[in-house]
PDB file of N, CA and C in Angstrom:
ATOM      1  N   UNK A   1      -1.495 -23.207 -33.312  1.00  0.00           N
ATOM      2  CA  UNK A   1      -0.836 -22.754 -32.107  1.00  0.00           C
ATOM      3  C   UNK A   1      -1.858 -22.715 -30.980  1.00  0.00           C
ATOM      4  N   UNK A   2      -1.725 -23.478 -30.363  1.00  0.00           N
ATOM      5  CA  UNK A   2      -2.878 -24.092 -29.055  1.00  0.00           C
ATOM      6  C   UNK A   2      -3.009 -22.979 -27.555  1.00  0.00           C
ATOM      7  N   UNK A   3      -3.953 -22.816 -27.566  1.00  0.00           N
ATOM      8  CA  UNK A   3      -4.051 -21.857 -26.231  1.00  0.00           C
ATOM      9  C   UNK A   3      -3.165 -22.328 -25.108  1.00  0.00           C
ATOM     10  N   UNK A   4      -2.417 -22.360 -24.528  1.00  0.00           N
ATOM     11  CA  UNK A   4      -2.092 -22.298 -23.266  1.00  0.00           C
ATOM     12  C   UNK A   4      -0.119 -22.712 -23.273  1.00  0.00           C
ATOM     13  N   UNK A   5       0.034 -22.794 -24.654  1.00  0.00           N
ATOM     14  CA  UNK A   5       1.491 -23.158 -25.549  1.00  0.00           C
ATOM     15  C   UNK A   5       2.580 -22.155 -25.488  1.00  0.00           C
ATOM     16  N   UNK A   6       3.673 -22.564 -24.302  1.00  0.00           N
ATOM     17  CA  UNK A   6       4.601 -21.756 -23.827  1.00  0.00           C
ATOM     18  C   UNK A   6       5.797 -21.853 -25.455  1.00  0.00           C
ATOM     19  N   UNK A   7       6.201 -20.440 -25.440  1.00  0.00           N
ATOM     20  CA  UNK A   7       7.025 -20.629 -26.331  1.00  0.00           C
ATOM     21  C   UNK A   7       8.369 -19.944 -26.669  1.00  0.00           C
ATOM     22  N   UNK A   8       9.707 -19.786 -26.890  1.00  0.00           N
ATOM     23  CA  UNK A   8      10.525 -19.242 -26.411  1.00  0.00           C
ATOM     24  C   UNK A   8      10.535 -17.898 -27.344  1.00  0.00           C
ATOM     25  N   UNK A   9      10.974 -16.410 -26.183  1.00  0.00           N
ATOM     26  CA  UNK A   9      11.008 -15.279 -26.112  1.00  0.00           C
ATOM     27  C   UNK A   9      12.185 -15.132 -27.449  1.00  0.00           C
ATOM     28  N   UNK A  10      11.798 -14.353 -28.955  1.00  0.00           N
ATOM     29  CA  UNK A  10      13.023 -14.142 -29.721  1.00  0.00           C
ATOM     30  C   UNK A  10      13.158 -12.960 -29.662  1.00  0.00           C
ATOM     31  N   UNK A  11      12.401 -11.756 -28.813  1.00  0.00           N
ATOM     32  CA  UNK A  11      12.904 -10.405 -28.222  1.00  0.00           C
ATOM     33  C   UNK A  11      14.317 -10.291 -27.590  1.00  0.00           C
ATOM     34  N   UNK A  12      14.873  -9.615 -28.990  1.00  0.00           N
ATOM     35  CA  UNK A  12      16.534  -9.644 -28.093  1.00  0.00           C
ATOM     36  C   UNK A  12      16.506  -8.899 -26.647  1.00  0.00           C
ATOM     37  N   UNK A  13      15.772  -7.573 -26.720  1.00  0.00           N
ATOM     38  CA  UNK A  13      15.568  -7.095 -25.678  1.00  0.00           C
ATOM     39  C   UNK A  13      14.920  -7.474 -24.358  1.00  0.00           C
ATOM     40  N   UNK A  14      14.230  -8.480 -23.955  1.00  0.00           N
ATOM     41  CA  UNK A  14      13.461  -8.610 -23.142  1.00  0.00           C
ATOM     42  C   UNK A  14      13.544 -10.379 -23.227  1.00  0.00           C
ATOM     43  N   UNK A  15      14.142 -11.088 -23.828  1.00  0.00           N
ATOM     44  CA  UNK A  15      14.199 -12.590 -23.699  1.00  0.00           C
ATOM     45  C   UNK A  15      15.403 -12.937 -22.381  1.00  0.00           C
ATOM     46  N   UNK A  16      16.041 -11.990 -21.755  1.00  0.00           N
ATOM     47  CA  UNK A  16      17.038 -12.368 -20.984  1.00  0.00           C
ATOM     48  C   UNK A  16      16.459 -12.318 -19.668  1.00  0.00           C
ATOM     49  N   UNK A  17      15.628 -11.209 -19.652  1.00  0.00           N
ATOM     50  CA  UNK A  17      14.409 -11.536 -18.325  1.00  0.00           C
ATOM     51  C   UNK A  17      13.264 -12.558 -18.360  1.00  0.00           C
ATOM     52  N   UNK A  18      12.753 -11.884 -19.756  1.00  0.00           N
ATOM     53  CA  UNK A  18      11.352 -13.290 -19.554  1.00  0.00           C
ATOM     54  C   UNK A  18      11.711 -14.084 -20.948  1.00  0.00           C
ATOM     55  N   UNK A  19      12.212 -15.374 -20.656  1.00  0.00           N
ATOM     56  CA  UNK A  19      12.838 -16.192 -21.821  1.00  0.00           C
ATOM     57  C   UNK A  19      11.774 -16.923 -22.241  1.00  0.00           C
ATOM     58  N   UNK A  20      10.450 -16.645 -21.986  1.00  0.00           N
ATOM     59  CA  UNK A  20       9.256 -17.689 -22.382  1.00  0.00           C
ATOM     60  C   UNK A  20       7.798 -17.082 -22.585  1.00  0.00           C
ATOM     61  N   UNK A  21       7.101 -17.230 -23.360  1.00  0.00           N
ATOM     62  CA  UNK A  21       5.793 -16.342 -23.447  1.00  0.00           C
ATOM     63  C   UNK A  21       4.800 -17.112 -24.067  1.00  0.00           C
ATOM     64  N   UNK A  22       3.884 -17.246 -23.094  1.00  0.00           N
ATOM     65  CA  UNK A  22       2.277 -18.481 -22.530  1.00  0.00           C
ATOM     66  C   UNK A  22       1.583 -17.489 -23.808  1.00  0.00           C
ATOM     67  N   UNK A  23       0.944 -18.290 -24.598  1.00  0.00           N
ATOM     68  CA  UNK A  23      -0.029 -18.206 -25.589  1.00  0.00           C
ATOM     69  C   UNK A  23      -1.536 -17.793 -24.390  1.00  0.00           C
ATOM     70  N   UNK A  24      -2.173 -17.139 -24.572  1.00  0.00           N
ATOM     71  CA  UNK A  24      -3.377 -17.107 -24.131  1.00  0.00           C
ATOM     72  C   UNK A  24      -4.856 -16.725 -24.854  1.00  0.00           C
ATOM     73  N   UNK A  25      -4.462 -16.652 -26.143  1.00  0.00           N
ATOM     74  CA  UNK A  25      -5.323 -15.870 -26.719  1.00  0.00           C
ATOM     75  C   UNK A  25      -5.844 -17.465 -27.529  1.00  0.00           C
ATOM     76  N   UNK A  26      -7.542 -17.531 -27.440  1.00  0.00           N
ATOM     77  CA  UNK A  26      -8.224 -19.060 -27.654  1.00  0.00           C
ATOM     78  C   UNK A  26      -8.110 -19.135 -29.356  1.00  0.00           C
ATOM     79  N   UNK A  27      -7.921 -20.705 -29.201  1.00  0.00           N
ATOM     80  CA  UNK A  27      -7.626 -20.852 -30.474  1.00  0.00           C
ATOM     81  C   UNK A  27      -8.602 -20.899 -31.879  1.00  0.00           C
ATOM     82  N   UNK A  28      -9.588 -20.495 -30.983  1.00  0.00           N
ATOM     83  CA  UNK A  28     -11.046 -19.920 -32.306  1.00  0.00           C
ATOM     84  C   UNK A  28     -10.321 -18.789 -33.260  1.00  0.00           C
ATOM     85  N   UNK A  29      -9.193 -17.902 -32.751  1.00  0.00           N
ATOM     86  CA  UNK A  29      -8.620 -16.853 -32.963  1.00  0.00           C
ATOM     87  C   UNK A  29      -7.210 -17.148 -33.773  1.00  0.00           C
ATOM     88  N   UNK A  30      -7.033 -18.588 -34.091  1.00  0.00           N
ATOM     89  CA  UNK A  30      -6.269 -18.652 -34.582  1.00  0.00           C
ATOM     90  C   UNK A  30      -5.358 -18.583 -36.226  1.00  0.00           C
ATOM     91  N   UNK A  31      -6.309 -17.853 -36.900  1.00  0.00           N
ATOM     92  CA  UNK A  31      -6.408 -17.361 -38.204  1.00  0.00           C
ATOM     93  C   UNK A  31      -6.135 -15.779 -37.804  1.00  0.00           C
ATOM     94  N   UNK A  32      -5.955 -14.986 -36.944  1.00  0.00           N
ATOM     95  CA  UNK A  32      -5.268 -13.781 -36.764  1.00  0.00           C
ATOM     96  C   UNK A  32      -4.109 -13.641 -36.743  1.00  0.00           C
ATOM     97  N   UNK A  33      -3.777 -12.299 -37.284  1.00  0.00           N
ATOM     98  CA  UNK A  33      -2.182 -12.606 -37.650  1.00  0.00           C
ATOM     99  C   UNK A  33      -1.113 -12.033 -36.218  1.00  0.00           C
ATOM    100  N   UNK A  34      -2.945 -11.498 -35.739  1.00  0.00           N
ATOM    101  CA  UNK A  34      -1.285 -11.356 -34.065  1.00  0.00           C
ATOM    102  C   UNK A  34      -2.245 -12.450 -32.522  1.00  0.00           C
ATOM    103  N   UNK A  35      -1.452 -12.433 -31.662  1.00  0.00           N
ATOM    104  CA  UNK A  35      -1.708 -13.414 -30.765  1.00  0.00           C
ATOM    105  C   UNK A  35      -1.364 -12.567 -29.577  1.00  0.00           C
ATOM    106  N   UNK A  36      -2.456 -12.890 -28.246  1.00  0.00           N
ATOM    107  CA  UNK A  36      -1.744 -12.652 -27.074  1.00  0.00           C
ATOM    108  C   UNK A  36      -1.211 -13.140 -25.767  1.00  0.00           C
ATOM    109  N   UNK A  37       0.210 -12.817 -25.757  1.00  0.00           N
ATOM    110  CA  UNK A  37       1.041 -13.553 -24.620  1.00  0.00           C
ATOM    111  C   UNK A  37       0.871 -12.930 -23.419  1.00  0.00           C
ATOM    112  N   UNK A  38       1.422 -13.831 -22.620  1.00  0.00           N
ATOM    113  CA  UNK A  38       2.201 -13.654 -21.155  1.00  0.00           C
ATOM    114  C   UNK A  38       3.292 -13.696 -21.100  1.00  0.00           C
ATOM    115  N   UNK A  39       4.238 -13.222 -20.679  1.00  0.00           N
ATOM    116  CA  UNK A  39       5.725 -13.358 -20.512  1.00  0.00           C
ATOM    117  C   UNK A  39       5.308 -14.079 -19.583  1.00  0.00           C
ATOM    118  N   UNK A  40       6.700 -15.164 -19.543  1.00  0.00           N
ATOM    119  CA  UNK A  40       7.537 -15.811 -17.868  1.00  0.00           C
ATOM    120  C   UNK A  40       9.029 -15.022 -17.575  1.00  0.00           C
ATOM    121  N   UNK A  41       8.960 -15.317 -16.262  1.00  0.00           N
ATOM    122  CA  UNK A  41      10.221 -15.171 -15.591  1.00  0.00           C
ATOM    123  C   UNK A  41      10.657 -15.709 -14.982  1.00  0.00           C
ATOM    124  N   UNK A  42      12.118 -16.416 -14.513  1.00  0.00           N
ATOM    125  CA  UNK A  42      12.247 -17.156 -13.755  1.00  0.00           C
ATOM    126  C   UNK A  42      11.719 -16.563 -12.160  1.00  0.00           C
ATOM    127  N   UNK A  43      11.516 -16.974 -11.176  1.00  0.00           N
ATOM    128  CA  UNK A  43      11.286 -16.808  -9.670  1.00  0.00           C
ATOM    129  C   UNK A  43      12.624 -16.404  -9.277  1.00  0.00           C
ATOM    130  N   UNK A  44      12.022 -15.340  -8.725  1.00  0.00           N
ATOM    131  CA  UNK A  44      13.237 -14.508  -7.571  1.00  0.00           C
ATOM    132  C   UNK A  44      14.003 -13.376  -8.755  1.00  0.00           C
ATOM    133  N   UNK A  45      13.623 -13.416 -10.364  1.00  0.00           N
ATOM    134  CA  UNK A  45      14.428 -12.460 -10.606  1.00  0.00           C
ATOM    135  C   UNK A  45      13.763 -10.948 -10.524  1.00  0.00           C
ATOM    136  N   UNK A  46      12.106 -10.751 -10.217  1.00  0.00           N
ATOM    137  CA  UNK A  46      12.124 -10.088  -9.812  1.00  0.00           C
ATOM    138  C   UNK A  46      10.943 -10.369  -8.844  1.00  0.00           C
ATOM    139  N   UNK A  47      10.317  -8.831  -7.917  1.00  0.00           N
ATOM    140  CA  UNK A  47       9.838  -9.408  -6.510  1.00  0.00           C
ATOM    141  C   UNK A  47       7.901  -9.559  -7.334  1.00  0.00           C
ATOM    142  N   UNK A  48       8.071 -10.556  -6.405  1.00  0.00           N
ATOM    143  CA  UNK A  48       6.468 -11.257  -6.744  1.00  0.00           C
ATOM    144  C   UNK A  48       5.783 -10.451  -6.304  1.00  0.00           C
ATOM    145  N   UNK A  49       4.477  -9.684  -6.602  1.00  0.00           N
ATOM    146  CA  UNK A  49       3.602  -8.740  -6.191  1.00  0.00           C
ATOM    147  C   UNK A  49       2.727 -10.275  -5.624  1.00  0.00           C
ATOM    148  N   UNK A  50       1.062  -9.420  -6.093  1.00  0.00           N
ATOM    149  CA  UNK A  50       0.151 -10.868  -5.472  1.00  0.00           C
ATOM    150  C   UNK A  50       0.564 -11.865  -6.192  1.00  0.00           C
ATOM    151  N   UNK A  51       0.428 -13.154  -5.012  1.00  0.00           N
ATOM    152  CA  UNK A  51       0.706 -14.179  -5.983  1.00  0.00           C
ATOM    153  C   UNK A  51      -0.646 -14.857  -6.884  1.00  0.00           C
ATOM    154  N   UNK A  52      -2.161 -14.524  -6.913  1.00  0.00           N
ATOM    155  CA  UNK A  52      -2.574 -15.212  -7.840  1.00  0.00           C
ATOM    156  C   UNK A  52      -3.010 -14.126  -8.790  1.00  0.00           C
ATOM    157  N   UNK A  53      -2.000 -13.186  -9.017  1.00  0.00           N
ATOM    158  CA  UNK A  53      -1.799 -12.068 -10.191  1.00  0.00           C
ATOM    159  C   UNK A  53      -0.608 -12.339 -10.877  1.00  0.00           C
ATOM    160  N   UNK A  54       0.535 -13.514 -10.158  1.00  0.00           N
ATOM    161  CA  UNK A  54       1.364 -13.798 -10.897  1.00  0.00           C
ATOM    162  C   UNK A  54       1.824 -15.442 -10.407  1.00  0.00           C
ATOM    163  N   UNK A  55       0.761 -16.203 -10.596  1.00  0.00           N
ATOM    164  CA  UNK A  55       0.979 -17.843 -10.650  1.00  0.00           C
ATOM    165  C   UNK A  55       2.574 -18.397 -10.437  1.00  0.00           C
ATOM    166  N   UNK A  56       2.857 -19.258 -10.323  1.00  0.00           N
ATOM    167  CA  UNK A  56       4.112 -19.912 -10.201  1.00  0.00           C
ATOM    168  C   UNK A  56       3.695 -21.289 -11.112  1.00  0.00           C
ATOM    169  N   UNK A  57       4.841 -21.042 -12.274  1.00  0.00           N
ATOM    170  CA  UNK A  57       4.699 -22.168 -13.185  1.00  0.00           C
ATOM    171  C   UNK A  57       5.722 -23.018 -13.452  1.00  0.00           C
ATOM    172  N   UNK A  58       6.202 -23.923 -13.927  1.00  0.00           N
ATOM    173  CA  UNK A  58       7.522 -24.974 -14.233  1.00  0.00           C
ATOM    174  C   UNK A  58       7.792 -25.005 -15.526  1.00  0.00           C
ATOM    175  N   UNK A  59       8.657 -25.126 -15.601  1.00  0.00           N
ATOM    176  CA  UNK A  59       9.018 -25.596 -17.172  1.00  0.00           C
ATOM    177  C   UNK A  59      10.701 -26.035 -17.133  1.00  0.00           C
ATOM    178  N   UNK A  60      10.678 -27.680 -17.160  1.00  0.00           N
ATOM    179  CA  UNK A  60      11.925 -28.589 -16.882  1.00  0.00           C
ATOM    180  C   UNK A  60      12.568 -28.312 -16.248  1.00  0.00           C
ATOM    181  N   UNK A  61      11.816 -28.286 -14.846  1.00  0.00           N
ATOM    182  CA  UNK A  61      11.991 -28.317 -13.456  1.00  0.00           C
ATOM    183  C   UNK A  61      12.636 -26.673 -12.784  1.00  0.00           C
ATOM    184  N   UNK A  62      12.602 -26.003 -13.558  1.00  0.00           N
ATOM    185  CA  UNK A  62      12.546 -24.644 -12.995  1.00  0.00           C
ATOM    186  C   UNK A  62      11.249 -23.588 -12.918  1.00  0.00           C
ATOM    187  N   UNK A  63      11.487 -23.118 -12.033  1.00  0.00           N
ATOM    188  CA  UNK A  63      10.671 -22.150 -11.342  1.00  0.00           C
ATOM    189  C   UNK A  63       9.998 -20.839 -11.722  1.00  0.00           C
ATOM    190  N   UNK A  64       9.057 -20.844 -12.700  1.00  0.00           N
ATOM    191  CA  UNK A  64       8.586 -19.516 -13.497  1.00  0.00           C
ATOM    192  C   UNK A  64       7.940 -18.535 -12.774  1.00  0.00           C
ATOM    193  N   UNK A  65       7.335 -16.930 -12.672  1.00  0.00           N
ATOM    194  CA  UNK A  65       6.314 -16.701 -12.549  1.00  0.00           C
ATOM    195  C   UNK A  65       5.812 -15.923 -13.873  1.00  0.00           C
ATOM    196  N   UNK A  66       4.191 -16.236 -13.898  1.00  0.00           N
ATOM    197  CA  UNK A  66       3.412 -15.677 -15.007  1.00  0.00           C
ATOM    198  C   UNK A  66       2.955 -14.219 -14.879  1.00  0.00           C
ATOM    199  N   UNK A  67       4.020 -13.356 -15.466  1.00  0.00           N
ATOM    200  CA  UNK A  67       3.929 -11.558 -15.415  1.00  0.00           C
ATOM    201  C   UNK A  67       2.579 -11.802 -15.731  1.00  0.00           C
ATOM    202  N   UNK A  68       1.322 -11.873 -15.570  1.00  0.00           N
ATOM    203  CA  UNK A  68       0.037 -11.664 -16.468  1.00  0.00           C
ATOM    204  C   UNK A  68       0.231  -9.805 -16.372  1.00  0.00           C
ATOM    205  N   UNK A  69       0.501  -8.807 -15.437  1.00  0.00           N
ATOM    206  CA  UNK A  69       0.131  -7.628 -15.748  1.00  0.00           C
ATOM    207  C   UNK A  69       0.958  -6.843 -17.270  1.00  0.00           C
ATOM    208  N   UNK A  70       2.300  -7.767 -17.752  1.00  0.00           N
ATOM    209  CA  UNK A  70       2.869  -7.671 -18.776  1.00  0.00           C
ATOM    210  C   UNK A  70       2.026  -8.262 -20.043  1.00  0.00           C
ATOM    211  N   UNK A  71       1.029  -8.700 -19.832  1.00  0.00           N
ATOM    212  CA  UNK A  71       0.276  -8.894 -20.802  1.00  0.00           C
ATOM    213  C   UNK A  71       0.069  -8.187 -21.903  1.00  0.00           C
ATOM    214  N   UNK A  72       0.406  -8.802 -23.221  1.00  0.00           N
ATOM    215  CA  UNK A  72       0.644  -7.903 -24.882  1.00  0.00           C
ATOM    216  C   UNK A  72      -0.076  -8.436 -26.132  1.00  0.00           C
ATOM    217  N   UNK A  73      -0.459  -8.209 -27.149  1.00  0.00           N
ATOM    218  CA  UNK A  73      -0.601  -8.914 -28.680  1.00  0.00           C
ATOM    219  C   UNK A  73       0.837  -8.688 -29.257  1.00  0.00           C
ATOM    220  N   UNK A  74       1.276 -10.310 -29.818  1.00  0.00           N
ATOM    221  CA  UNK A  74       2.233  -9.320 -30.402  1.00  0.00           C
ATOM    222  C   UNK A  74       2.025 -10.716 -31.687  1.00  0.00           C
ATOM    223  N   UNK A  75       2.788  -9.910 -33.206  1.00  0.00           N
ATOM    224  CA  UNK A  75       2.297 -10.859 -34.222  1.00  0.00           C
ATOM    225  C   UNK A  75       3.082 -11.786 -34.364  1.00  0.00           C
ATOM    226  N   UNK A  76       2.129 -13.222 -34.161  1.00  0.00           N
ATOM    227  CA  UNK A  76       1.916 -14.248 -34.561  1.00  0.00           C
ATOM    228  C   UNK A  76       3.643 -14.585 -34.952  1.00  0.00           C
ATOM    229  N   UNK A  77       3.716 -14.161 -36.150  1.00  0.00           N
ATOM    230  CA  UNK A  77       5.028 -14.605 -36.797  1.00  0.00           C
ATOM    231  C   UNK A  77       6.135 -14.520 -35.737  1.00  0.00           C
ATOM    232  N   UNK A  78       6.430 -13.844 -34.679  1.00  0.00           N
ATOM    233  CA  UNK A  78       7.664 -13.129 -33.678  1.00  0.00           C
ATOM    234  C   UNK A  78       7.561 -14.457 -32.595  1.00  0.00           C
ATOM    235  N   UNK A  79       6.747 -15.341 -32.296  1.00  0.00           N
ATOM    236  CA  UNK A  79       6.723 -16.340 -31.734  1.00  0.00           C
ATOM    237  C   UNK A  79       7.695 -17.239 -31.784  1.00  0.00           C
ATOM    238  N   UNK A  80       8.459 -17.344 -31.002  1.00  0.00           N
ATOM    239  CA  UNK A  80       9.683 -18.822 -30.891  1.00  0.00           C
ATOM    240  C   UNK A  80       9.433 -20.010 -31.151  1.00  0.00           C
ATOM    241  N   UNK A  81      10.332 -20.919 -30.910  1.00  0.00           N
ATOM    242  CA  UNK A  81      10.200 -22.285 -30.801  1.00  0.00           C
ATOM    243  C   UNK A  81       9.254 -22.544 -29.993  1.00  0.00           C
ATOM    244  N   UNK A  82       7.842 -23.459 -29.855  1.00  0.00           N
ATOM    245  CA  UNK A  82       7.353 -23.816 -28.848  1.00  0.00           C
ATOM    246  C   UNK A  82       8.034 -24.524 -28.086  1.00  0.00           C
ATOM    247  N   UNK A  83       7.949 -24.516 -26.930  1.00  0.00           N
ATOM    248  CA  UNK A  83       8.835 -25.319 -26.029  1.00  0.00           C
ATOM    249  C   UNK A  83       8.047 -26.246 -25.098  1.00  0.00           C
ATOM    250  N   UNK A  84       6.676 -26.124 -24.706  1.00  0.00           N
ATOM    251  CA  UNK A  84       5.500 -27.246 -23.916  1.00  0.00           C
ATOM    252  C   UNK A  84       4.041 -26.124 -24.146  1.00  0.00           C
ATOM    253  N   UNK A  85       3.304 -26.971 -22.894  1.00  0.00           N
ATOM    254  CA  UNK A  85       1.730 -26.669 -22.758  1.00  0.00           C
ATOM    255  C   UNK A  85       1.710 -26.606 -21.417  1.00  0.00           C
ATOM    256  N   UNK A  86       0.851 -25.408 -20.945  1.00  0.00           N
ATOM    257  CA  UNK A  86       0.344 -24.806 -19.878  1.00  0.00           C
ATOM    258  C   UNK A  86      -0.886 -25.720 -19.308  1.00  0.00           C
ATOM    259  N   UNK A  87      -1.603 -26.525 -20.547  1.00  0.00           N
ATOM    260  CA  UNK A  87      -3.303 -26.601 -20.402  1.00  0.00           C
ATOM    261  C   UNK A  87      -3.281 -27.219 -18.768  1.00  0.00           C
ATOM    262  N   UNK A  88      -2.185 -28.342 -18.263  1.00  0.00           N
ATOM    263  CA  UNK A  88      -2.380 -28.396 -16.911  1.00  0.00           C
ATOM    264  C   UNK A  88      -2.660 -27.490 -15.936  1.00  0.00           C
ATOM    265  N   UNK A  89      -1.896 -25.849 -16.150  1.00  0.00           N
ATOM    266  CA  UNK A  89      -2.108 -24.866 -15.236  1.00  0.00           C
ATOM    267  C   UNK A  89      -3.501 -23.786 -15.992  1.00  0.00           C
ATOM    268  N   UNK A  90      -4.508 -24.476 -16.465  1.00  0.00           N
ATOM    269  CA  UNK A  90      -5.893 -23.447 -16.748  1.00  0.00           C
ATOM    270  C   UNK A  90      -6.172 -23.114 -15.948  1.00  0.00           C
ATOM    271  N   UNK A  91      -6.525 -23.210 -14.734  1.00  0.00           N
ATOM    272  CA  UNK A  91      -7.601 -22.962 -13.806  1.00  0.00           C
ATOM    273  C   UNK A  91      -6.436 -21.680 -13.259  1.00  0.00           C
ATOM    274  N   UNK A  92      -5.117 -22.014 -12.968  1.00  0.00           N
ATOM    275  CA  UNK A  92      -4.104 -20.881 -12.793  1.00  0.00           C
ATOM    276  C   UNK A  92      -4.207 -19.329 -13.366  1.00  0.00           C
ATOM    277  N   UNK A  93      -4.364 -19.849 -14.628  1.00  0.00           N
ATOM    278  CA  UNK A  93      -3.791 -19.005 -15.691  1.00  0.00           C
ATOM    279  C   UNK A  93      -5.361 -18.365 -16.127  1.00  0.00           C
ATOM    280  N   UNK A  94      -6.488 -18.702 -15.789  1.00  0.00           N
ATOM    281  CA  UNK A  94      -8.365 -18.101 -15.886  1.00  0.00           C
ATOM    282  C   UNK A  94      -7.966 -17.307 -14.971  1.00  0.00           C
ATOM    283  N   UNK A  95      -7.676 -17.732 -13.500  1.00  0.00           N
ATOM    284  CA  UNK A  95      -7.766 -16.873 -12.704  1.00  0.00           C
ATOM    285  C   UNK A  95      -6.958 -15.868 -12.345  1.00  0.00           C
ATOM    286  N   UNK A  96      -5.497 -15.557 -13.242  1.00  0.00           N
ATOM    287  CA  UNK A  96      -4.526 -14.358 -12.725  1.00  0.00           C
ATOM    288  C   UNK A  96      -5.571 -13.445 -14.027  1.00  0.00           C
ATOM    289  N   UNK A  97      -5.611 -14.263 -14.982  1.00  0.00           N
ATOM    290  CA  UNK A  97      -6.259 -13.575 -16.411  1.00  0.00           C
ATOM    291  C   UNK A  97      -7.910 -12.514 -15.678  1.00  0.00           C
ATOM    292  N   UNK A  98      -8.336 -13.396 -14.752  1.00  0.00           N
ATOM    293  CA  UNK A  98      -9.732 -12.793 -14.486  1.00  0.00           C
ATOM    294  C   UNK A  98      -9.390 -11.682 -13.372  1.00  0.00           C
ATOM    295  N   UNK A  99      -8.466 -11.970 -12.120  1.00  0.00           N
ATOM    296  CA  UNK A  99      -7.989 -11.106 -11.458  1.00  0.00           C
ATOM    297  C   UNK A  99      -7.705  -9.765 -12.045  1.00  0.00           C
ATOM    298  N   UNK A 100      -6.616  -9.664 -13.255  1.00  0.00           N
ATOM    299  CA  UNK A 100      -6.559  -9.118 -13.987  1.00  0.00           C
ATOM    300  C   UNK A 100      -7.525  -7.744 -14.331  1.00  0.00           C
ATOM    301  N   UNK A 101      -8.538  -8.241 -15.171  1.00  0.00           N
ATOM    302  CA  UNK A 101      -9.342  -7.416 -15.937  1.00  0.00           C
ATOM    303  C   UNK A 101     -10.443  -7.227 -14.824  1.00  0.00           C
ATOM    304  N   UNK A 102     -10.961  -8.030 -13.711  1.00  0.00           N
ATOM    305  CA  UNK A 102     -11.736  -8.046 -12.711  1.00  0.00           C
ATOM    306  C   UNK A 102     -11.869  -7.515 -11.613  1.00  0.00           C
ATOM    307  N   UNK A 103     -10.534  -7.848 -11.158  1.00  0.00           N
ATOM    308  CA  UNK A 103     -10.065  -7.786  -9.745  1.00  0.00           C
ATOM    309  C   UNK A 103     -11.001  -8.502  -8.995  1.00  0.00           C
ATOM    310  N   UNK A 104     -11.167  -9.404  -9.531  1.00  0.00           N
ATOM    311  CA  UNK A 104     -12.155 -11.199  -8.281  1.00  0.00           C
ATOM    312  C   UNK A 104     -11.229 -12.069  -9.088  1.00  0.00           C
TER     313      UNK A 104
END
């Protein structure tokens, strides 16, 4: 399961807002039995704080943003269908991640 590997939300509770959740946790780590995501959301369902604390991403031609402050571990096994790869948006997804824990 590849770092940056969007994959669909099977949280009954919380898949109707964020239907997608970005792998971020590197795949040196991938023999652990939990992993940590990002939720997505589509754009506009709720209000965008900063935007490079919450990126704007695509996925078959709709309009995501990356909650990074919803940031979680959750195990491994609870992971959906993969559905694509982020690795185009790294430099995105370093920097809401570094904002994040940084604030630079």
């Amino acid at each position: 399961m590849p770092q940056f590997d969007v994959y669909e939300n099977r949280n009954l509770k919380t898949k109707g807002l964020m239907p997608y959740l970005l792998e971020v946790q590197s795949d040196l780590l991938g023999d652990l039995a939990s992993t940590v995501v990002i939720p997505l959301c589509l754009t506009g369902t709720v209000t965008r704080g900063m935007a490079r604390l919450t990126p704007g991403l695509e996925i078959d031609g709709k309009h995501y943003l990356l909650l990074t402050p919803q940031l979680a571990s959750i195990p491994r096994k609870e992971l959906g269908q993969a559905v694509g790869r982020f690795a185009g948006y790294r430099d995105e997804i370093i920097a809401a991640l570094d904002f994040l824990l940084t604030g630079i």
